[in-house]
PDB file of N, CA and C in Angstrom:
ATOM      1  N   UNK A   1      72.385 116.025 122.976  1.00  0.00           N
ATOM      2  CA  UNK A   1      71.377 116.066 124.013  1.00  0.00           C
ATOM      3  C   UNK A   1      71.270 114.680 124.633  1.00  0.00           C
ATOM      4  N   UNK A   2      71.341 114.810 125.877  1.00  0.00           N
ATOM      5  CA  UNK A   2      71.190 113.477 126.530  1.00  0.00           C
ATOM      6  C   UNK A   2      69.166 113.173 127.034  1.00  0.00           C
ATOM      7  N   UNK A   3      68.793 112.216 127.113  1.00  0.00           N
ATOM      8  CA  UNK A   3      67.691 112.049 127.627  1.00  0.00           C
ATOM      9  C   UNK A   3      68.074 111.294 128.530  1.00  0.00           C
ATOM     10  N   UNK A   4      67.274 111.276 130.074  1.00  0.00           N
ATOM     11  CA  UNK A   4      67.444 110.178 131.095  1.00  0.00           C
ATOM     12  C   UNK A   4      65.535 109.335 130.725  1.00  0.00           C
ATOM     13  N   UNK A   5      65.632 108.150 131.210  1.00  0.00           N
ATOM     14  CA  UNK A   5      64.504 107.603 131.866  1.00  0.00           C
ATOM     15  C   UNK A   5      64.861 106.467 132.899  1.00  0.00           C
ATOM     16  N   UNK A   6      63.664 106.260 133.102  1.00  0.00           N
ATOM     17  CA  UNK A   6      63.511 105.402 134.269  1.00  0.00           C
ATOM     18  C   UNK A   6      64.426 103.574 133.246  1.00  0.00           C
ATOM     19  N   UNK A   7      64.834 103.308 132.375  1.00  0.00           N
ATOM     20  CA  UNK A   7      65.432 102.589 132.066  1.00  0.00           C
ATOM     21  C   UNK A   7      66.526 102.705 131.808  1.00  0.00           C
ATOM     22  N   UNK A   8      67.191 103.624 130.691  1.00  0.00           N
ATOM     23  CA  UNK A   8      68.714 103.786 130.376  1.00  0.00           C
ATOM     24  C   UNK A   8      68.699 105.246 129.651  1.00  0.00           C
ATOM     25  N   UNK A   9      69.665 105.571 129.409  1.00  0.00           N
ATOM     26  CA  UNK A   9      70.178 107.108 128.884  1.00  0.00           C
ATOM     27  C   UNK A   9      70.535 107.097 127.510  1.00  0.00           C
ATOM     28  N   UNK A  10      69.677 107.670 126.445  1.00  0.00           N
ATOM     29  CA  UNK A  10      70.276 107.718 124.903  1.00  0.00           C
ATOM     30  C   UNK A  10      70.608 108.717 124.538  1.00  0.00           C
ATOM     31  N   UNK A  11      71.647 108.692 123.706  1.00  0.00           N
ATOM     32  CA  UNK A  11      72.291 110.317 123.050  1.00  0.00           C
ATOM     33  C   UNK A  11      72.288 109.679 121.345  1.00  0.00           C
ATOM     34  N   UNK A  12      72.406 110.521 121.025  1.00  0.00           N
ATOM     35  CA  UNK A  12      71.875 110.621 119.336  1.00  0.00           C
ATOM     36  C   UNK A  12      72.790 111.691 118.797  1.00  0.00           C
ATOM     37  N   UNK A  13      73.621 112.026 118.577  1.00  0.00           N
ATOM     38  CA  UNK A  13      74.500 113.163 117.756  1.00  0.00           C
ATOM     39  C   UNK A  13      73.457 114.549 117.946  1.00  0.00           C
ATOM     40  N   UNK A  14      73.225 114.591 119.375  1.00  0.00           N
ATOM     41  CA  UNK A  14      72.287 116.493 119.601  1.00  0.00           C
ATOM     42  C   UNK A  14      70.969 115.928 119.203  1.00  0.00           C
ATOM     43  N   UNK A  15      70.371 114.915 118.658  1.00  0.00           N
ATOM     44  CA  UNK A  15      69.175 114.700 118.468  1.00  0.00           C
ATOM     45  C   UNK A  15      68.424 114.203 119.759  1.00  0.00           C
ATOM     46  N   UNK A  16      67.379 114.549 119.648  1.00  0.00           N
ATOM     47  CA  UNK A  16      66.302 113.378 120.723  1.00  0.00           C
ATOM     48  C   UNK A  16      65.371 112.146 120.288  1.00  0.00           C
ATOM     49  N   UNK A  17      66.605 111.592 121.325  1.00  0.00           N
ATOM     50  CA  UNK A  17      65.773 110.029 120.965  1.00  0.00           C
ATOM     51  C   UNK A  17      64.755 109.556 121.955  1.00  0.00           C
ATOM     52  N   UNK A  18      64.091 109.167 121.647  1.00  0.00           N
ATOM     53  CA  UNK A  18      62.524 108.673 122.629  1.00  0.00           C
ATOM     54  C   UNK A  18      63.138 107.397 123.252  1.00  0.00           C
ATOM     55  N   UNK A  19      63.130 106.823 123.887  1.00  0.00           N
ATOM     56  CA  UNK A  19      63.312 105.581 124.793  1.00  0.00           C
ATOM     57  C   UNK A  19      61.920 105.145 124.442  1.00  0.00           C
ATOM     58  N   UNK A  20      62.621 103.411 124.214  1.00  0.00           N
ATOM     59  CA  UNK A  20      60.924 102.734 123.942  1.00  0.00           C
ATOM     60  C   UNK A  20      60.262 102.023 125.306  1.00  0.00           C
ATOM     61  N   UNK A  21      60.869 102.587 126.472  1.00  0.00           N
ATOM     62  CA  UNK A  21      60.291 102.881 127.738  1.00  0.00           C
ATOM     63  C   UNK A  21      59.193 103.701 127.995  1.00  0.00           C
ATOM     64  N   UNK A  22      59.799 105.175 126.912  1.00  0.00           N
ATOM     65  CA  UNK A  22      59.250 106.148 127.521  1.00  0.00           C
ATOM     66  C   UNK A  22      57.756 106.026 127.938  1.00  0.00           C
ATOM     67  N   UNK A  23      57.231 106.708 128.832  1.00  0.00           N
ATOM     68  CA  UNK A  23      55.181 106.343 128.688  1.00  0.00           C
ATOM     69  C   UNK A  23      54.253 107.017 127.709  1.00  0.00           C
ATOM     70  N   UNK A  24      54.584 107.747 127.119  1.00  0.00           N
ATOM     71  CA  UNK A  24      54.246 108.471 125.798  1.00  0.00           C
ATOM     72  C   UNK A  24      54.247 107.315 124.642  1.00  0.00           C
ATOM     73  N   UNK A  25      55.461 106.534 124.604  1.00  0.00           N
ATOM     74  CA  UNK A  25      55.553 105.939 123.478  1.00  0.00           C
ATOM     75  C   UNK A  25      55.058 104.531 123.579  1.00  0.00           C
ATOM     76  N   UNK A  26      54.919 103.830 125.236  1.00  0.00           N
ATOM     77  CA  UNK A  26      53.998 103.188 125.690  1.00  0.00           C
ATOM     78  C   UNK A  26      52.655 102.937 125.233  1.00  0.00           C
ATOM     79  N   UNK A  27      52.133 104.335 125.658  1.00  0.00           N
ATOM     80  CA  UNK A  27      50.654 104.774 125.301  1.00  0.00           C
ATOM     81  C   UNK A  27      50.547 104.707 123.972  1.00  0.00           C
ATOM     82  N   UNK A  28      51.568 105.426 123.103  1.00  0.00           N
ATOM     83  CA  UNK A  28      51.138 104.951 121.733  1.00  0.00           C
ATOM     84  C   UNK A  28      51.049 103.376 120.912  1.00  0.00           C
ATOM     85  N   UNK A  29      52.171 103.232 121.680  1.00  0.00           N
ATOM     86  CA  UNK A  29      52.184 101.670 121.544  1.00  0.00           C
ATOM     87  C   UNK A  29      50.936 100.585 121.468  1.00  0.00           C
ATOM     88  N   UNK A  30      50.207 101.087 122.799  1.00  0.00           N
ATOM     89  CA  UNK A  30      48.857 100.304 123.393  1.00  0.00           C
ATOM     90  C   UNK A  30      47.898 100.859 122.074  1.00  0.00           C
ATOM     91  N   UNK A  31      48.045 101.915 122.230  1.00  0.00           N
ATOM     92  CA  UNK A  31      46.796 102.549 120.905  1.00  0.00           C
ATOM     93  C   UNK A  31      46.939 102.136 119.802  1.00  0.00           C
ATOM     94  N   UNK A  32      48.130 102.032 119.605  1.00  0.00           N
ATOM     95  CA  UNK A  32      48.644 101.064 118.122  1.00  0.00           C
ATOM     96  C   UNK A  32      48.033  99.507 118.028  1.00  0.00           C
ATOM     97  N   UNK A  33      48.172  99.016 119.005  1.00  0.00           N
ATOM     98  CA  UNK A  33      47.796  97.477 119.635  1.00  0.00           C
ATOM     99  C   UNK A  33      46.638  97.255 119.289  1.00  0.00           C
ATOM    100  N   UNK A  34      45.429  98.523 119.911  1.00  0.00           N
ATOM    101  CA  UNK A  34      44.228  98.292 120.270  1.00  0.00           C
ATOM    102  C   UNK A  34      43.792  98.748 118.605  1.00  0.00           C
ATOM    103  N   UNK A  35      44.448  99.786 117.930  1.00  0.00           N
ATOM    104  CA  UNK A  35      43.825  99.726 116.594  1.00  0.00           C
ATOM    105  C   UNK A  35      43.642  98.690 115.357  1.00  0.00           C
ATOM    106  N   UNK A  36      45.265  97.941 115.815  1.00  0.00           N
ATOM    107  CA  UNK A  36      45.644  96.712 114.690  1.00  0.00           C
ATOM    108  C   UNK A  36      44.195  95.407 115.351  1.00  0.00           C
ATOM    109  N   UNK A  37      44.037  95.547 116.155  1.00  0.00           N
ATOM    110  CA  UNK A  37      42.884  94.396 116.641  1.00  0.00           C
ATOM    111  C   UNK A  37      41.458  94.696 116.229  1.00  0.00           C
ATOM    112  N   UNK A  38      40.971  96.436 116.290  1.00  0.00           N
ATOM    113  CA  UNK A  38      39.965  96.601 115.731  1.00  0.00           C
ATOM    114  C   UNK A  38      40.218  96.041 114.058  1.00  0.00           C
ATOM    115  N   UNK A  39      41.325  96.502 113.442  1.00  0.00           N
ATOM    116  CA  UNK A  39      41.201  96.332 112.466  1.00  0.00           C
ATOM    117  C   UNK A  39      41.286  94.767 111.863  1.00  0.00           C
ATOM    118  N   UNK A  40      41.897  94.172 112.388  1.00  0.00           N
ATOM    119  CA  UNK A  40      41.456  92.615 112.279  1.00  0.00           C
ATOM    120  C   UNK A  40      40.200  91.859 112.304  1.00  0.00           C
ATOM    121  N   UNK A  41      39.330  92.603 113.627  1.00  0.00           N
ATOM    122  CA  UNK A  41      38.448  92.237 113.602  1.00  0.00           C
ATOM    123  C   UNK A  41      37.203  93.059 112.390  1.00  0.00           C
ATOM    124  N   UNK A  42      37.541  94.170 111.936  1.00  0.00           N
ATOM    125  CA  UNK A  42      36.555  94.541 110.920  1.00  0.00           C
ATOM    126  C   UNK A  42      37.271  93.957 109.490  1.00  0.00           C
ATOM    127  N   UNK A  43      38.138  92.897 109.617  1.00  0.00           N
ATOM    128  CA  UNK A  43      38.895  92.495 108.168  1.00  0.00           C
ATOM    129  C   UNK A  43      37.455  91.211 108.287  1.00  0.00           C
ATOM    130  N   UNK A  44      37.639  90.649 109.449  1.00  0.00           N
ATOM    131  CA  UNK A  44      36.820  89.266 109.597  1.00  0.00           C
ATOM    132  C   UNK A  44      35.404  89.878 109.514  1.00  0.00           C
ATOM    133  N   UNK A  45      34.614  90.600 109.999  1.00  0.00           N
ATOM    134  CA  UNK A  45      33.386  91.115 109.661  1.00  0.00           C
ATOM    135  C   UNK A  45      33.200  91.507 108.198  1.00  0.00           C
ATOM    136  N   UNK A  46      34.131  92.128 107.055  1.00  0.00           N
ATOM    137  CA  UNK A  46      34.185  92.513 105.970  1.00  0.00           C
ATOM    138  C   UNK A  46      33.541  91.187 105.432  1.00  0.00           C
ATOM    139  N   UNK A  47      35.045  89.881 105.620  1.00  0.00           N
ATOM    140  CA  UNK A  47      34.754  88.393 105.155  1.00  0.00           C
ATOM    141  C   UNK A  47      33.770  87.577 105.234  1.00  0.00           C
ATOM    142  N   UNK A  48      33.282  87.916 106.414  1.00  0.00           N
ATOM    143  CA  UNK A  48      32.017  87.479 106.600  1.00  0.00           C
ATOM    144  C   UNK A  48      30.652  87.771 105.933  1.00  0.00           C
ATOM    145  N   UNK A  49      30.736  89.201 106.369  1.00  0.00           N
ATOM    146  CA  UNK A  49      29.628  89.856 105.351  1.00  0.00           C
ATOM    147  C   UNK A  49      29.646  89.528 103.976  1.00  0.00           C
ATOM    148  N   UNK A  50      30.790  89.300 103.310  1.00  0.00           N
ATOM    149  CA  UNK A  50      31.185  88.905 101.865  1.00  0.00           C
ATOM    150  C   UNK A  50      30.830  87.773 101.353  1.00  0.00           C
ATOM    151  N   UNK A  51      30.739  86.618 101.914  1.00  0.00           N
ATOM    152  CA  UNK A  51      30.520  85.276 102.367  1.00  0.00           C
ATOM    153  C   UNK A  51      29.198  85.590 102.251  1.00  0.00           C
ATOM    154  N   UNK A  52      28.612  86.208 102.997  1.00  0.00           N
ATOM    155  CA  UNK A  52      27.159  86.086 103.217  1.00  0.00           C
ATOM    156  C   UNK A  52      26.164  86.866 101.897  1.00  0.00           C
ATOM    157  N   UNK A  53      26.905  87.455 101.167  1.00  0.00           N
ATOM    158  CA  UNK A  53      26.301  88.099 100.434  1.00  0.00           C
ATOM    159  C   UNK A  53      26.628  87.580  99.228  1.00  0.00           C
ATOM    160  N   UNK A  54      27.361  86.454  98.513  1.00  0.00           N
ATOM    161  CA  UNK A  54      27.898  86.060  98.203  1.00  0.00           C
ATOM    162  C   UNK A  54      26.976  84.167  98.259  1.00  0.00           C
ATOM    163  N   UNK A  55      26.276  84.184  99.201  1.00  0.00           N
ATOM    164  CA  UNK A  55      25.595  83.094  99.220  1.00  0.00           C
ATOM    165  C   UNK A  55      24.069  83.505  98.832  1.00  0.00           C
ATOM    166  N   UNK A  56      24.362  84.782  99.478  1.00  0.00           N
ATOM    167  CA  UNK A  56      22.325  85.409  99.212  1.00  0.00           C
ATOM    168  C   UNK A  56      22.517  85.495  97.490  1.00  0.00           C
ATOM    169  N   UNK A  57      23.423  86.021  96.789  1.00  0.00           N
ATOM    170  CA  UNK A  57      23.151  85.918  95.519  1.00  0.00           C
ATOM    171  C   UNK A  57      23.266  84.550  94.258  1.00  0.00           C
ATOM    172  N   UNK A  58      23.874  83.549  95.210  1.00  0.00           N
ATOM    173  CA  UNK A  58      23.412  82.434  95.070  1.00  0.00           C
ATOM    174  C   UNK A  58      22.436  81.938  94.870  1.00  0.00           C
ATOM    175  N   UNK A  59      21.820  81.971  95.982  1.00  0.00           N
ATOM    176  CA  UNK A  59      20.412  81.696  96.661  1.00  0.00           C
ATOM    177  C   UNK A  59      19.174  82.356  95.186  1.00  0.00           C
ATOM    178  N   UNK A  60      19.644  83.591  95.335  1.00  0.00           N
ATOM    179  CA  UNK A  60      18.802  84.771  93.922  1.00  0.00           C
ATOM    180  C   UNK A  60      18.899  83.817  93.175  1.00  0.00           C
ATOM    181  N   UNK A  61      20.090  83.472  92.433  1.00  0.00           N
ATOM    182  CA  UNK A  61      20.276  83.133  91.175  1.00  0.00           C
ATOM    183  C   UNK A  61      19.561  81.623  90.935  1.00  0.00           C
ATOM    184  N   UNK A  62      19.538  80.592  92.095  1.00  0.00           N
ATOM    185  CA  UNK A  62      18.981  79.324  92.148  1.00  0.00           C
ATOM    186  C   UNK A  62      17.743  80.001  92.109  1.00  0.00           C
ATOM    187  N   UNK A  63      16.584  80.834  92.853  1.00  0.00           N
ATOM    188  CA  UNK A  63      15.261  80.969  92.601  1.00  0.00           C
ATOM    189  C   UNK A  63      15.000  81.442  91.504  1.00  0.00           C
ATOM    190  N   UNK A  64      16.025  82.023  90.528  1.00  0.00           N
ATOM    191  CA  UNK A  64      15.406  83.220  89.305  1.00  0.00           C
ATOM    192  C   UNK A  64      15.292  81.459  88.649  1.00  0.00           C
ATOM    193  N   UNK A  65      16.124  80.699  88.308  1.00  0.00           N
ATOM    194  CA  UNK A  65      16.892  79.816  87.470  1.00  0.00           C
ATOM    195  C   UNK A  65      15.027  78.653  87.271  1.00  0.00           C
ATOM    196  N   UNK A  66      14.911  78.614  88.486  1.00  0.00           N
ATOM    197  CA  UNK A  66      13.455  77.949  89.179  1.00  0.00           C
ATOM    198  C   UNK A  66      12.413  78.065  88.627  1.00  0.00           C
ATOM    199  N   UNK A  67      12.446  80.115  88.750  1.00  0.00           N
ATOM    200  CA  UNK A  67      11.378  80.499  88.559  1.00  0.00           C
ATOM    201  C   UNK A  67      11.126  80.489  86.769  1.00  0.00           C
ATOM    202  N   UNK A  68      12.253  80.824  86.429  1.00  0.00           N
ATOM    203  CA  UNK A  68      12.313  80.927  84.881  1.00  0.00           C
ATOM    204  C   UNK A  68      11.980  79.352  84.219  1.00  0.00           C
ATOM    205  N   UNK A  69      12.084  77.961  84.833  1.00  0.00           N
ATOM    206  CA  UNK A  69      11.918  76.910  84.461  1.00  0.00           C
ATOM    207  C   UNK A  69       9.751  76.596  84.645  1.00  0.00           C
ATOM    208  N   UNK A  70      10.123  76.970  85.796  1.00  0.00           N
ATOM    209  CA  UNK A  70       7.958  77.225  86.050  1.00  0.00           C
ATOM    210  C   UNK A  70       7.541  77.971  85.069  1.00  0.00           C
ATOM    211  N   UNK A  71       8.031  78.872  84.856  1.00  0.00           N
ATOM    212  CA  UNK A  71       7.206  79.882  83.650  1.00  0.00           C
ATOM    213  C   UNK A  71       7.907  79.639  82.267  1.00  0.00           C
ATOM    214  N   UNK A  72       8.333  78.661  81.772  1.00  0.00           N
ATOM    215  CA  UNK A  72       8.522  77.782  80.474  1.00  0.00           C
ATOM    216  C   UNK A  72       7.230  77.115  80.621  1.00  0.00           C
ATOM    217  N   UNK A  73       7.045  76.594  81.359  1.00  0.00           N
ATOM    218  CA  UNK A  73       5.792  75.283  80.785  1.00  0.00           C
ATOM    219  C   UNK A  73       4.595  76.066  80.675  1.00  0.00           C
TER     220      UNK A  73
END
């Protein structure tokens, strides 16, 4: 099977090959793009949040540490 596009012509032994022209595979392309970026950016929101929660139990552990030294005397 031959495929034409607007770039060049692929044959594959009777198979169909997609051209990475094609606009189908374009479009997936972009959607692929736009998902790997959401997902980067919810890797850095994860880290962040982690970080931050991660300091709040800090924070806990310095007031328990405090509070437990006030209520010795």
């Amino acid at each position: 099977m031959v495929i034409e596009t607007s770039v060049h012509v692929i044959e594959d032994k009777g198979k169909t090959v997609a051209s990475e022209h094609d606009p189908l595979v374009l479009i997936i392309q972009d959607q692929l793009a736009t998902q790997k970026a959401k997902q980067e950016l919810l890797k850095e929101e994860v880290k962040n949040l982690t970080e931050s929660q991660h300091h709040v139990i800090k924070t806990q552990e310095d007031m328990n540490s405090k509070l437990d030294a006030i209520l010795a005397f």
